[in-house]
Structures are given as C-alpha cells and as structure tokens.
Protein backbone atom coordinates (compact mmCIF):
# COMPACT_ATOMS: atom_id res chain seq x y z
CA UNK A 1 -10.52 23.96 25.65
CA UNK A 2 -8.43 24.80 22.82
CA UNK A 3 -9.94 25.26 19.71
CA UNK A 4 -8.60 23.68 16.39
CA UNK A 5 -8.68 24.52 13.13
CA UNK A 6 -11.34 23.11 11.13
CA UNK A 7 -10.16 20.64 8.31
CA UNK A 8 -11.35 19.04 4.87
CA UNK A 9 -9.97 15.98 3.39
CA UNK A 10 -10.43 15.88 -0.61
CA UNK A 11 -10.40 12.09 -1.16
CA UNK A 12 -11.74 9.05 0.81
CA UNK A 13 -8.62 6.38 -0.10
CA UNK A 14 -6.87 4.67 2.37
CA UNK A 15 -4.76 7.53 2.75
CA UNK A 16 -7.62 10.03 2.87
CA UNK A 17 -10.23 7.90 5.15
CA UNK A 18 -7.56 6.78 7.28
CA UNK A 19 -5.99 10.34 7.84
CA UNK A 20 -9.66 11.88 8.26
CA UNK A 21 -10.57 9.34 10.75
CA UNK A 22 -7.17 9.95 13.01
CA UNK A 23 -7.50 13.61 12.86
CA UNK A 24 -11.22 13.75 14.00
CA UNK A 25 -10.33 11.60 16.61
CA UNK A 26 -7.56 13.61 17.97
CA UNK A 27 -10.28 16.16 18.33
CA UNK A 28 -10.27 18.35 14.54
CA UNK A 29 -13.85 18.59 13.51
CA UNK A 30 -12.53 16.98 9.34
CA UNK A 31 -15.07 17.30 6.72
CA UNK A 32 -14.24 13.85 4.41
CA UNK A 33 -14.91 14.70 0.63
CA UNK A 34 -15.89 12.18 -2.21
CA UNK A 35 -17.64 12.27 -5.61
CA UNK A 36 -19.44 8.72 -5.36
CA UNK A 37 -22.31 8.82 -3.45
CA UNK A 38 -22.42 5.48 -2.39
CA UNK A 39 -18.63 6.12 -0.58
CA UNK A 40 -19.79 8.66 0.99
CA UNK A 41 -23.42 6.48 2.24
CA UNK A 42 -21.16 3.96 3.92
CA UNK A 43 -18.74 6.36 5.91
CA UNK A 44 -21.74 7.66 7.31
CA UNK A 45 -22.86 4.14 9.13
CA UNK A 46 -19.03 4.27 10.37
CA UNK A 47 -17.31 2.13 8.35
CA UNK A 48 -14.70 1.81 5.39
CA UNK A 49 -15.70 0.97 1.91
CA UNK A 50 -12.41 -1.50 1.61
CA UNK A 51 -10.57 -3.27 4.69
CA UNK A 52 -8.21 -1.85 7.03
CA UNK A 53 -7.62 -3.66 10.25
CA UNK A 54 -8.86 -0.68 12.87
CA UNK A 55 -10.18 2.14 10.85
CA UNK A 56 -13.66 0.85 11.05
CA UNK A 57 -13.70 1.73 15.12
CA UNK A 58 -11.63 4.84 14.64
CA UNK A 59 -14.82 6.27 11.82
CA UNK A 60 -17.53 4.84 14.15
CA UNK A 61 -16.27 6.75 17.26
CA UNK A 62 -15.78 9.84 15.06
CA UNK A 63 -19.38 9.87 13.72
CA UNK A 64 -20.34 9.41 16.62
CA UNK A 65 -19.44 12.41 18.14
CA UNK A 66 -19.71 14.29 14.94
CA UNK A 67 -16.10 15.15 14.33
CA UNK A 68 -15.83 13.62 11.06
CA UNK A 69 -18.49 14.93 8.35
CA UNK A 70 -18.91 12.91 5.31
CA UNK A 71 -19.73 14.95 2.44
CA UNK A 72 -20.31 15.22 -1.16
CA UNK A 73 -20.07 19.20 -1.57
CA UNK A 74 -17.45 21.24 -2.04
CA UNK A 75 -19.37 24.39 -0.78
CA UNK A 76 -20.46 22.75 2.41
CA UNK A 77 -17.30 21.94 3.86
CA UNK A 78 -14.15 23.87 2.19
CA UNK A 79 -15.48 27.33 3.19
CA UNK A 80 -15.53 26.10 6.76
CA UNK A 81 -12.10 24.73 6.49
CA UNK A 82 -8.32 26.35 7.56
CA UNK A 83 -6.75 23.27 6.28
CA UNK A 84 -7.35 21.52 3.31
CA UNK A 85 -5.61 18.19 2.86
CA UNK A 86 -5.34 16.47 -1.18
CA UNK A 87 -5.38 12.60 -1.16
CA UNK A 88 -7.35 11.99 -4.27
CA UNK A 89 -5.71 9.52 -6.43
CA UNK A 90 -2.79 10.18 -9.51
CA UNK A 91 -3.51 6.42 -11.72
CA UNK A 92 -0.41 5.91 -13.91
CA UNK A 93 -0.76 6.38 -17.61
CA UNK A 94 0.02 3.47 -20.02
CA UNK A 95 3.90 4.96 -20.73
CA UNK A 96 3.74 4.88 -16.62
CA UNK A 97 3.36 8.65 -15.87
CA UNK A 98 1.23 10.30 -13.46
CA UNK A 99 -2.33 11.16 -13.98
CA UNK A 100 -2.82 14.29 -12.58
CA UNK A 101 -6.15 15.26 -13.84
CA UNK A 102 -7.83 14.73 -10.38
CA UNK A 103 -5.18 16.34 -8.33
CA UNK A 104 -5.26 19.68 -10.78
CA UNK A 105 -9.04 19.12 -10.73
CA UNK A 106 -9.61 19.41 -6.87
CA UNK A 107 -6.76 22.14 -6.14
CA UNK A 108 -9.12 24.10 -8.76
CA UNK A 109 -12.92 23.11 -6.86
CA UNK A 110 -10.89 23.92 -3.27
CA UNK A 111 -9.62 27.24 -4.57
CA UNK A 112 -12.80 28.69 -6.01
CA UNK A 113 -14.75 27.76 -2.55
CA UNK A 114 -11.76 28.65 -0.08
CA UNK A 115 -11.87 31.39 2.13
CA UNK A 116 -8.61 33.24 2.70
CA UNK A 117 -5.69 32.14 5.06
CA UNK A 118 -6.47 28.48 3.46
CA UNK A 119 -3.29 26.10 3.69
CA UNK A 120 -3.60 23.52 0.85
CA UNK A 121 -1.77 20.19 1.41
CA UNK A 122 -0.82 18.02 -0.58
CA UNK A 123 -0.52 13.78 0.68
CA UNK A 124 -1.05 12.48 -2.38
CA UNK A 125 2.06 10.81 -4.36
CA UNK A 126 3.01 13.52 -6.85
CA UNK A 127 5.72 13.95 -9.62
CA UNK A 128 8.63 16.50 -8.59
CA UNK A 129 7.43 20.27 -9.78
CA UNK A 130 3.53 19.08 -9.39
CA UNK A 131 3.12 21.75 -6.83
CA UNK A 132 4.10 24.59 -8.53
CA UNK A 133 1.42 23.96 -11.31
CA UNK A 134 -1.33 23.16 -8.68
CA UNK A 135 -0.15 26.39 -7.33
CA UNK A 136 -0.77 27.92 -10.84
CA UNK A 137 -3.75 26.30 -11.08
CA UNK A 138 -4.94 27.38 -8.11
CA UNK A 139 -4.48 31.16 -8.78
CA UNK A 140 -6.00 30.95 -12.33
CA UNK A 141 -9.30 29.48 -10.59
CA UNK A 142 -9.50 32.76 -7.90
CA UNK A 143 -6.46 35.09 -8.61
CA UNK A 144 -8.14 36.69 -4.99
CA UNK A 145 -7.52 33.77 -2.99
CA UNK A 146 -4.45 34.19 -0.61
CA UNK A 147 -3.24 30.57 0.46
CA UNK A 148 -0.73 28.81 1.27
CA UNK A 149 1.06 25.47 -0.09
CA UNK A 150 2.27 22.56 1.69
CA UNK A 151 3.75 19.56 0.16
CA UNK A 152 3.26 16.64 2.82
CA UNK A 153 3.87 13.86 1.11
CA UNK A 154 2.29 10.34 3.16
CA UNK A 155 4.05 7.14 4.24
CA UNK A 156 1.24 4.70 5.45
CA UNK A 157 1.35 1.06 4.26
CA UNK A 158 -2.06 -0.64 3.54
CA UNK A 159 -2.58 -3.51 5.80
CA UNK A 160 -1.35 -1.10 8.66
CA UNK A 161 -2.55 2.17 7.72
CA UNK A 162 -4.11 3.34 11.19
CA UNK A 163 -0.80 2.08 12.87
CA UNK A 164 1.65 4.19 10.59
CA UNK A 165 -0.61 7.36 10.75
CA UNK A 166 -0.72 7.36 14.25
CA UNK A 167 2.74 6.45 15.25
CA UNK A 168 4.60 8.42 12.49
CA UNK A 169 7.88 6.81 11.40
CA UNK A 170 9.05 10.59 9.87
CA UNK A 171 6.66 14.00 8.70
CA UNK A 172 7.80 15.67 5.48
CA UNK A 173 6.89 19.25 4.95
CA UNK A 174 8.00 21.09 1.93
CA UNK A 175 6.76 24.63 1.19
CA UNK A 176 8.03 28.34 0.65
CA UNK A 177 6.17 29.29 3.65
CA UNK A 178 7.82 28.96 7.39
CA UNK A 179 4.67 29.49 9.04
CA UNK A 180 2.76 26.97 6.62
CA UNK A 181 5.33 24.29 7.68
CA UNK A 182 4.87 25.42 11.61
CA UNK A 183 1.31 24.74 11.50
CA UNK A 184 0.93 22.00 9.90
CA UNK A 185 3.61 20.46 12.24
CA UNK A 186 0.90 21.19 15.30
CA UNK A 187 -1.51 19.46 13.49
CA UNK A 188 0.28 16.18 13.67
CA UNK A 189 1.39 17.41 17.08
CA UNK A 190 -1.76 16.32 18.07
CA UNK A 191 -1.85 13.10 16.05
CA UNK A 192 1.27 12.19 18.19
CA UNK A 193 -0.42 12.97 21.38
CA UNK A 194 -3.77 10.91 20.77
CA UNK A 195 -0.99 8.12 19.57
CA UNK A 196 0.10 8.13 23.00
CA UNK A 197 -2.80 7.64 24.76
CA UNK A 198 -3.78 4.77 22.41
CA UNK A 199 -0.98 2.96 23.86
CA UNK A 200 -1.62 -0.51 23.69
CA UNK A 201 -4.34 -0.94 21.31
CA UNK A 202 -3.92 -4.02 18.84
CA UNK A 203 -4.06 -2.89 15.38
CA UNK A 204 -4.55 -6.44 14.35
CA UNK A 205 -2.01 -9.12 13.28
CA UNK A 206 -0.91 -7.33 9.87
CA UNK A 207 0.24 -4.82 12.02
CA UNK A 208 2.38 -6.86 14.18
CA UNK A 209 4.11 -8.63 11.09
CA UNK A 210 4.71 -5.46 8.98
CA UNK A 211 6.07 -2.69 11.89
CA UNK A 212 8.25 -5.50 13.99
CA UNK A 213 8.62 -5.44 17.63
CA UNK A 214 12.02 -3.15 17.28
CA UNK A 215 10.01 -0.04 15.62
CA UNK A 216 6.94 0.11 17.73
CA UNK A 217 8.86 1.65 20.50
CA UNK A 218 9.73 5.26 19.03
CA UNK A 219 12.51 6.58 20.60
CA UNK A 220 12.75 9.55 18.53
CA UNK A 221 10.77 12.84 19.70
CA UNK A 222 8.14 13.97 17.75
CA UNK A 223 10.16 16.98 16.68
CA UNK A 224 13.01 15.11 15.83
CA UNK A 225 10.47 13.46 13.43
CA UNK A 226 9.60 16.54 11.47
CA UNK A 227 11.80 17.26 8.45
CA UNK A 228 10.85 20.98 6.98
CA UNK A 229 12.33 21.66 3.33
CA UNK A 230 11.92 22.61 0.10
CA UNK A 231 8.73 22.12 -1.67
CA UNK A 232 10.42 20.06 -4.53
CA UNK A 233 12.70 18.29 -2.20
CA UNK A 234 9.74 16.87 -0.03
CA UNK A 235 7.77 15.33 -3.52
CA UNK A 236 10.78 13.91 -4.29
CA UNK A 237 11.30 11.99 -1.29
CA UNK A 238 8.16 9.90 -1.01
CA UNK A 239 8.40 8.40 -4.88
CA UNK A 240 12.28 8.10 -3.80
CA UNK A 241 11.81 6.10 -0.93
CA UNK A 242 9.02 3.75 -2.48
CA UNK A 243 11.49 3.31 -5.64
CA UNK A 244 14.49 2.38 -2.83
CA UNK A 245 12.04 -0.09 -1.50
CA UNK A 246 11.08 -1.74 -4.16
CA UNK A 247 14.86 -1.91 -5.88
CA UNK A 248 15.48 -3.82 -2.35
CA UNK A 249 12.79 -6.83 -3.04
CA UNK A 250 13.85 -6.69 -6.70
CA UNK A 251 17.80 -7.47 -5.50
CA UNK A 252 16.54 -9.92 -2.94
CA UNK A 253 14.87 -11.66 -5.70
CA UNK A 254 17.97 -11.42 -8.41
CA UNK A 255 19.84 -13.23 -5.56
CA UNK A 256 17.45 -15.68 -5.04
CA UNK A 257 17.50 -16.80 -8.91
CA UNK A 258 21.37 -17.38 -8.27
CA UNK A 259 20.18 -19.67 -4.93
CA UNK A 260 17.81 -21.79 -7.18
CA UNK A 261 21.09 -22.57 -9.53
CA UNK A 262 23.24 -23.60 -6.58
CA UNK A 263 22.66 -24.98 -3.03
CA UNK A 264 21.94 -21.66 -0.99
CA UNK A 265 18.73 -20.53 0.85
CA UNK A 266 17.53 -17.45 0.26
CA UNK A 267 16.23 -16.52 3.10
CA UNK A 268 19.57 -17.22 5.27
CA UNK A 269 21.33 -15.44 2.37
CA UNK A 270 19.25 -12.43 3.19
CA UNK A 271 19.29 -12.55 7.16
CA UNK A 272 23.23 -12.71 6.58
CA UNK A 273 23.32 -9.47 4.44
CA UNK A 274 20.94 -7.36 6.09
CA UNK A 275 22.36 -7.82 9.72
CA UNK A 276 24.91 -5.18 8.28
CA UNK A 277 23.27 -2.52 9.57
CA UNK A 278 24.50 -0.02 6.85
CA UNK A 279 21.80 -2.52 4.66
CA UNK A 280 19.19 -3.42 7.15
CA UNK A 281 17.09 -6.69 7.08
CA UNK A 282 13.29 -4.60 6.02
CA UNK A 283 12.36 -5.23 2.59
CA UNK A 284 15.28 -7.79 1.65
CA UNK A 285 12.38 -10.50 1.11
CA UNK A 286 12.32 -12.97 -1.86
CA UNK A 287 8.77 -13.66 -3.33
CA UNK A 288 6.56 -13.03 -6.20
CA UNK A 289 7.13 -9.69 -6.45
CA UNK A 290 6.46 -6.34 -5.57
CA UNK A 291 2.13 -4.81 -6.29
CA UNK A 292 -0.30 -2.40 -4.54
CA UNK A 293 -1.14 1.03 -5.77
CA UNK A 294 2.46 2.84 -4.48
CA UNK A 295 5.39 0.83 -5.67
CA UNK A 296 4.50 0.40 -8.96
CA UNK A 297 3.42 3.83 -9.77
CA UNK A 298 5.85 5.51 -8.15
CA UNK A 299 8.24 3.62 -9.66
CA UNK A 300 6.97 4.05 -12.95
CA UNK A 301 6.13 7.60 -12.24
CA UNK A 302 9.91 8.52 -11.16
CA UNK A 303 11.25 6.51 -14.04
CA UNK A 304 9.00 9.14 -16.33
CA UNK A 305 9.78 12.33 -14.82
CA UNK A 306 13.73 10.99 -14.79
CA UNK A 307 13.23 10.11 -18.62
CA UNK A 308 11.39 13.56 -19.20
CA UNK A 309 14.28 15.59 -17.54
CA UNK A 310 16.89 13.65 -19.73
CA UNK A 311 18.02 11.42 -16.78
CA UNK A 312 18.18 7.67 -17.25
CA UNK A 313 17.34 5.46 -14.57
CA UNK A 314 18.55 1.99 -15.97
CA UNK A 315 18.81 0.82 -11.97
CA UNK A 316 14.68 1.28 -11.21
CA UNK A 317 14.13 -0.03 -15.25
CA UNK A 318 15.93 -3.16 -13.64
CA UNK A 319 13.97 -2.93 -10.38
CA UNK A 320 10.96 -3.07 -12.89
CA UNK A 321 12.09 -5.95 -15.31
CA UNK A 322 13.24 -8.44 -12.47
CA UNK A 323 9.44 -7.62 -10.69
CA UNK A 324 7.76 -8.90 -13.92
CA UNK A 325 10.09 -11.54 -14.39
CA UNK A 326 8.62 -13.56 -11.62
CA UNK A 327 5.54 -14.29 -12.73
CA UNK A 328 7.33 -16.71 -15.59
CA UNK A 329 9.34 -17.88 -12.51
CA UNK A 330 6.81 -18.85 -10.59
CA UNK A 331 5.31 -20.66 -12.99
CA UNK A 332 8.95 -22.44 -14.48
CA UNK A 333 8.95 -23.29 -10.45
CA UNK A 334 5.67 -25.40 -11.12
CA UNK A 335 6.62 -26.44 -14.30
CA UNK A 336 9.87 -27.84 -12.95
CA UNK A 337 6.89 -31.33 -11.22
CA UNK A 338 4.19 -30.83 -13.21
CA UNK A 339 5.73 -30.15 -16.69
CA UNK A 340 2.39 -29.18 -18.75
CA UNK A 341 0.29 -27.24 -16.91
CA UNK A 342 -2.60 -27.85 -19.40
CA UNK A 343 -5.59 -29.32 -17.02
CA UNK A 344 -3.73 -29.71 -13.94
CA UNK A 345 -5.59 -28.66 -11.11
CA UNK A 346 -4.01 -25.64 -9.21
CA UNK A 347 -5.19 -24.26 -6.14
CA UNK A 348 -3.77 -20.26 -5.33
CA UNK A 349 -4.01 -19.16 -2.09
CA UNK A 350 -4.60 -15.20 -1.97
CA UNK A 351 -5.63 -12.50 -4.18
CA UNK A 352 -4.59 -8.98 -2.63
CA UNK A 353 -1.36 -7.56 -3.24
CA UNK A 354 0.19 -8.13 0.26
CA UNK A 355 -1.63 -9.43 3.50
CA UNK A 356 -3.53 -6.72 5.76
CA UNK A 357 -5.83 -5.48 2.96
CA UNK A 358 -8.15 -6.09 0.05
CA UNK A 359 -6.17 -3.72 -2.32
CA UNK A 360 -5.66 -6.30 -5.67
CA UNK A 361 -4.26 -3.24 -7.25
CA UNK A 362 -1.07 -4.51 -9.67
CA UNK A 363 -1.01 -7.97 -7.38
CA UNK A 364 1.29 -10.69 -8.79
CA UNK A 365 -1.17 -12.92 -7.27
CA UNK A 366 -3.59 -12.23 -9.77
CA UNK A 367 -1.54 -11.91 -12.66
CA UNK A 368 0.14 -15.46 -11.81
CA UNK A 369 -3.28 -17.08 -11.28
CA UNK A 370 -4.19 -15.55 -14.73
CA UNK A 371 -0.97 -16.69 -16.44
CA UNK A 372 -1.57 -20.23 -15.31
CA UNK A 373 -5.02 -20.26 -16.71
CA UNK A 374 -3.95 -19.10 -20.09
CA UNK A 375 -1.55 -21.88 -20.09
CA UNK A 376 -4.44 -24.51 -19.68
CA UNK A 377 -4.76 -24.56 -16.28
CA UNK A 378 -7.91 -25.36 -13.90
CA UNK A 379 -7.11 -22.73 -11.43
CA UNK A 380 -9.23 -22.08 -8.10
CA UNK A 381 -8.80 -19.55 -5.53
CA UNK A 382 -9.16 -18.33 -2.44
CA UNK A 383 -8.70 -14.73 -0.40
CA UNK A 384 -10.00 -14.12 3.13
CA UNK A 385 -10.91 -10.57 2.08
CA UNK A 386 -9.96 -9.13 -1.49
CA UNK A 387 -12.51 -11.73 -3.30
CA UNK A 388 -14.74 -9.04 -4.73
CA UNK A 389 -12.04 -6.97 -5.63
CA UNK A 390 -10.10 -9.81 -7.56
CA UNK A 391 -13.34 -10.05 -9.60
CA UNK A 392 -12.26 -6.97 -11.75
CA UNK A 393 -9.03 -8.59 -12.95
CA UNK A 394 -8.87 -11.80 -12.22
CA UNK A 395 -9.62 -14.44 -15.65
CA UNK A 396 -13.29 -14.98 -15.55
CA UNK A 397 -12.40 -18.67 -15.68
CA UNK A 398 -10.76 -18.40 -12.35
CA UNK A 399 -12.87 -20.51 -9.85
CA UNK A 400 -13.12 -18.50 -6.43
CA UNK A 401 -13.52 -20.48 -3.38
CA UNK A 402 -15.06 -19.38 -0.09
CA UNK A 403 -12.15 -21.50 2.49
CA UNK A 404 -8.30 -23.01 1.80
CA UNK A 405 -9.81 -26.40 2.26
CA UNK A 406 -12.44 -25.99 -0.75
CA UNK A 407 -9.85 -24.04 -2.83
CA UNK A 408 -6.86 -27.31 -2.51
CA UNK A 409 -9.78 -29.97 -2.77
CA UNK A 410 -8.20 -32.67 -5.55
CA UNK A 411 -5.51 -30.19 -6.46
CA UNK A 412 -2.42 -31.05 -8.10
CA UNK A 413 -0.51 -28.28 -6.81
CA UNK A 414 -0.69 -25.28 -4.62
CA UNK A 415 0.73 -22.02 -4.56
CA UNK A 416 0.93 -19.45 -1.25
CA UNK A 417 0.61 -16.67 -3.26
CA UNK A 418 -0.34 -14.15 -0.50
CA UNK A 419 1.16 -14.59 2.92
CA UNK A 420 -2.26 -14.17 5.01
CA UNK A 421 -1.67 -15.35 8.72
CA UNK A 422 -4.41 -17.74 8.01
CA UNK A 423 -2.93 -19.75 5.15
CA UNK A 424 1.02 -19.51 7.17
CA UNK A 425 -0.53 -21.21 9.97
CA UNK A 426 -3.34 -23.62 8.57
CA UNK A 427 -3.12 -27.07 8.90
CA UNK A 428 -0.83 -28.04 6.05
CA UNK A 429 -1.68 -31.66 6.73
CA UNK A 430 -4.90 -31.22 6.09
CA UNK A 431 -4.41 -29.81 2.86
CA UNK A 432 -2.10 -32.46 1.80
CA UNK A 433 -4.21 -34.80 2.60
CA UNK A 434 -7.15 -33.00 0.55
CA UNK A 435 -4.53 -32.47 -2.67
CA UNK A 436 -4.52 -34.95 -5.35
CA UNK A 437 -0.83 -34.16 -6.15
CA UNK A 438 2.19 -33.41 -3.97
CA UNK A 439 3.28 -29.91 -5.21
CA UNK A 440 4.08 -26.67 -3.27
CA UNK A 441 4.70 -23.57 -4.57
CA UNK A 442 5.91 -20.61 -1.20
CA UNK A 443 5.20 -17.88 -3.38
CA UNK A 444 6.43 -16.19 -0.07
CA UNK A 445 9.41 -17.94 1.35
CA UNK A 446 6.58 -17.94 4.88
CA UNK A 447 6.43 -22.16 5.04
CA UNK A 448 9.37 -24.47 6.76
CA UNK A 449 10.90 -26.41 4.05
CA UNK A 450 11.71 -29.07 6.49
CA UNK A 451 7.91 -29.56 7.63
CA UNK A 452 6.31 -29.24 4.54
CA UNK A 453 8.71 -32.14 3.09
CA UNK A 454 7.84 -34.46 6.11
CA UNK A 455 4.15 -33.82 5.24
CA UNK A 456 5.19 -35.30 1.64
CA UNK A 457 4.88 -32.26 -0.78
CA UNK A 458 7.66 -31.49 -3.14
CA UNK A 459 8.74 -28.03 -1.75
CA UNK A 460 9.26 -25.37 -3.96
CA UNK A 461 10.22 -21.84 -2.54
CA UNK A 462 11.87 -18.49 -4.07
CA UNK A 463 15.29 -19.31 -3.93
CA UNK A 464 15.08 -22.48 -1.56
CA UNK A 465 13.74 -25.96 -2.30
C-alpha cells in the first residue's frame, strides 16, 4: 500500500475542518490544529462545531479509523507532518484590511516545530505579497529550517463545502518551487480519486441549488484542473475572483432598482443577459445583498491593498456602496404598504448569510432585521440553523422564534430574507392565513409573484412586484 505523507491542518474553519476531513478520508493520516479546547472536544465525538451539510459523516468515519487527529499542540503533530496546510482566519480591520496577526502567528509556531523538507501551504485568503513575509517570518523563527512555500489559495462555498472540496472546480498553486507545486498536485490527486468513488452521494439540498445540474458532471481532467504559477499571481486570484463575484450581484441589483422604476422583472432581465455565454447566468441574482466571511473581506481587503499600492478601484468601491444600499431598500420596499414601521409587526424569515450554513457572518439578514427594529419595529425571527449564531449580532430586542408559523403569527408583514428550501416551499397559505396584514417582502426574488398575489399578499420582490 502506498504510503502518504503525513499532514497538519493549522485551523479548524470551514475551510480547515472540511479540508482535514476530505484528506483523512482519502487515506492521509491529518493532524487538525486549534487553540480552543472546546473545538477541538467536539471534533473528537465526530462532528463539526457549526453546520455543513455532510462533513459531520466525513469526521465520524475519519475518527473512526484514526486518520484524522484532533489536537491542541503544536509539538505533537507538526514534527510528524511533510505537509503543513494554513487555514486560520485573516478578520478585516475597521479601514477593511487584512488581519494577519494569526496567519504570521502560526507560519512562526509551524516553523520552530517543523522538521526539514516541510512544505507550508497556504489556503487561507491572503493579501498579494503575504507570502513573502510569512516566508520571512518563517526564517526569522528557525533560520535552520529548510522548507518550502506553497500558495494554494481555496474556493469552497459554505453551504456546500464538502461538495466543492471534493469535486474541485480549479487547484491554484503558486510557489518558486517546481517540485513544491508537483507534490502538492498528488495530494489533491488523491482528493479527486476518493471524489470518484463517492459518486452519487447526496450532499444535501444546498448542494443541489448552489453547484446546478450542468457543473456536477466535470468534464475537465483533473490535470487540466491544476493551474501552477507564480506565488503572487495565485493570492491574487482567489480575492480576484470573490471581488468579480460579488461586482456581479451588485450589477444585478443596480438593474433591478431601474426594474422597480419601470415595468420589467428582474429576474427575466437577468435570464436574458446571462444566456450570453461570454456573461453567464451564476451570480447575476437580485436580492438583499451580498454577506458571509469571503465576499466582504476580500472585497474590502483587495480594495486596501489596491489603495495601498496607489491603485484606485472606484468599480469594487461601487460593488461595495450598492451592497449596503439595500438594506434602506428593503426597508423603502416595506415602507412603500406599511408607511411607518413604528409597531408594526414584522416577521423575518432567516438569519445566516446564504442558505446551506449557520455562518451570520456580515448577513444582510441581520442587519435588515436590526434596521427595522431601530425604526420602531416589533420584529420576530426565525432560522432553521444559524439561531445561536444570530444571537451575537442580532438587536437584543429581536424576538427569535423556534418555526415560520410562530415567527408570521399576527404579523403585518413578512420578509424572506434567507432563501432556506424550507421557507421557498412552505405553505404560503398557511402563513397568510396566520398574518394579520397582507405584506410580502422576497428578499430573494425565490417566491412566484403570480401565486403569492392569488393567496392575497401585496407582493413585493427585488426588482419585480
């Protein structure tokens, strides 16, 4: 049986769980690192501390045959590792730049621990030139270490995290070593091969919504898939795609303001322009906004290290003023039936960021549900699994429900904030029928404007009423 290098992971995020879970099962034997013990506690009984549709079966089966080693030490697990993968986290700063302390602080624990021949990647979302001063760092901490660099940046999405690492869209590799590159590449060589045999496996209903029937067939070899370049080019390409992204939802919704002022529908407005396929359909999708813990930081991050270098960016500074602007739109939208909001009863259907996951990091869910309160609102909600997260930022006078049918009881309006499969399908009759009022708010263009009118609610969408 071939034997394979021995791995750590420095970080136990989504991206660092998720990765350490797919690599021990493809047969690595991946020490997991964390500095909170109770993390740590709770990948040991084979589950995630936050939800991921699938990762909790991928941990059990890998603790179970002892290929994935939780651990709180340094000096247990990186002397025992080839490989050393970064995904600890880089918060922004409040002028929107990187932190970096934690990424400069583990580089520095790996490197004074590391044996020799270690290959340091980095996954986590870093600034352009980052690596060169980890690099530095690293060689101030043991100036007798000889290692290796690899900038590899990741591409998951939360709500289908186990999906994306497994079935791998694209690998980046940037580094000044060939070799580095070459053997890193077999690593996710074997990533792609356990993919394959996990043909068929349902990585939940997120999953289905997010990837889309026409990319789960990968027609692509693996080594077609592999992009080797420089180091600098390769951090540059994740905070450059995330920053594309999000300038696409921010156009989609700059179009749909124009819809509201005439008699257009966003949402055929947007199937029209992205069957071109130079545009493409993905991400051209009215709605509250864009949240989680990549688009906004790397958004704000690229817009810093642009502004540091001299370069302005006025296009992502756009991107970034249309996102916040729909906040006040959403709540002009309920303004438009219910005038003052002062002591109306509103009822906001999800918390998270985006469906799939409990992340509430930077959601425009939250930060709608809290404008409304401080306008004088009565505002309940409801999420089927970020509740305990929303505690930390949501307005204290927020009233959290535990179903959609207690969270719309004797409301006077309702908003699908968060387009959960649960809340698309429920029975909108119901909830009519449980309302005091008549108003609708598709925070997420998911509800047919042409049902939810014959149910008797005044329809208000993102672009389309």
């Amino acid at each position: 049986m071939e034997e394979l290098a021995p791995i750590s992971i420095v970080g136990t995020g989504y991206v660092g769980l998720t990765t350490a879970a797919v690599l021990a099962n493809a047969g690595f034997k991946v020490f997991t690192i964390d500095i909170v013990p109770e993390k740590i506690e709770t990948i040991k009984k084979g589950r995630a501390y936050f939800y991921e549709e699938a990762l909790d079966e991928l941990i059990s089966k890998a603790i179970d045959t002892g290929n994935l080693v939780p651990t709180l030490s340094y000096e247990e697990s990186i002397p025992e590792s080839d490989i050393v993968f970064s995904c600890v986290g880089t918060p922004d700063r409040p002028d929107g730049s990187h932190n970096l302390d934690y990424i400069y602080g583990a580089a520095e624990s790996v490197a004074r621990v590391a044996k020799d021949g270690l290959i340091m990647v980095q996954k986590s979302t870093v600034p352009v030139g980052t690596g060169r001063e980890v690099i530095s760092k690293m060689k101030k901490a043991n100036p007798e270490l000889q290692f290796e660099y690899v900038s590899n940046p990741e591409f998951l999405r939360e709500g289908s995290a186990v999906y994306n690492t497994l079935n791998m869209q694209r690998v980046i590799l940037g580094s000044d070593s060939t070799e580095a590159m070459d053997r890193i590449e077999a690593v996710y060589k074997k990533v792609d091969e356990l993919c394959k045999k996990l043909e068929g496996v349902n990585f939940g209903e997120y999953t289905n919504l997010a990837i889309g029937r026409e990319l789960k067939a990968q027609t692509k070899s693996f080594e077609d898939r592999v992009f080797k370049m420089r180091l600098e080019s390769a951090e540059l390409v994740k905070v450059s795609a995330n920053a594309f992204l999000a300038l696409k939802i921010s156009f989609a919704n700059s179009i749909a303001k124009l819809a509201d002022k005439t008699e257009a529908d966003i949402n055929e407005v947007m199937d029209g322009v992205g069957s071109d396929t130079r545009i493409g359909r993905a991400f051209l999708y009215a709605g509250l906004g864009w949240g989680g813990g990549c688009f906004p930081k790397d958004v704000s991050g690229l817009i810093a290290v642009a502004d540091d270098r001299g370069v302005g960016m006025s296009i992502m500074n756009s991107a970034v003023n249309v996102n916040d602007s729909m906040i006040d739109y959403g709540v002009e939208k309920l303004q438009r039936h219910l005038s003052d909001l002062k002591d109306k009863k509103i009822a906001v259907l999800g918390l998270a960021f985006k469906p799939g996951t409990s992340d509430v990091r930077k959601s425009q869910a939250i930060k709608l549900a809290n404008k409304l309160t401080e306008l004088g609102a009565s505002v309940a909600a409801y999420d089927p699994k970020a509740m305990e997260e929303a505690k930390e930022t949501l307005a204290s006078s927020v009233v959290l429900k535990e179903s959609i049918m207690d969270t719309v009881s004797d409301a006077d309006a309702v908003v699908l904030a968060v387009d959960w499969k649960d809340f698309v399908i429920a029975d909108w009759e119901a909830i009519k029928d449980a309302m005091s009022g008549d108003v609708l708010f598709d925070g997420r263009n998911k509800l047919d404007i042409h049902e939810m009118s014959a149910l008797g609610f005044r329809y208000e969408g993102v672009g389309r009423r």
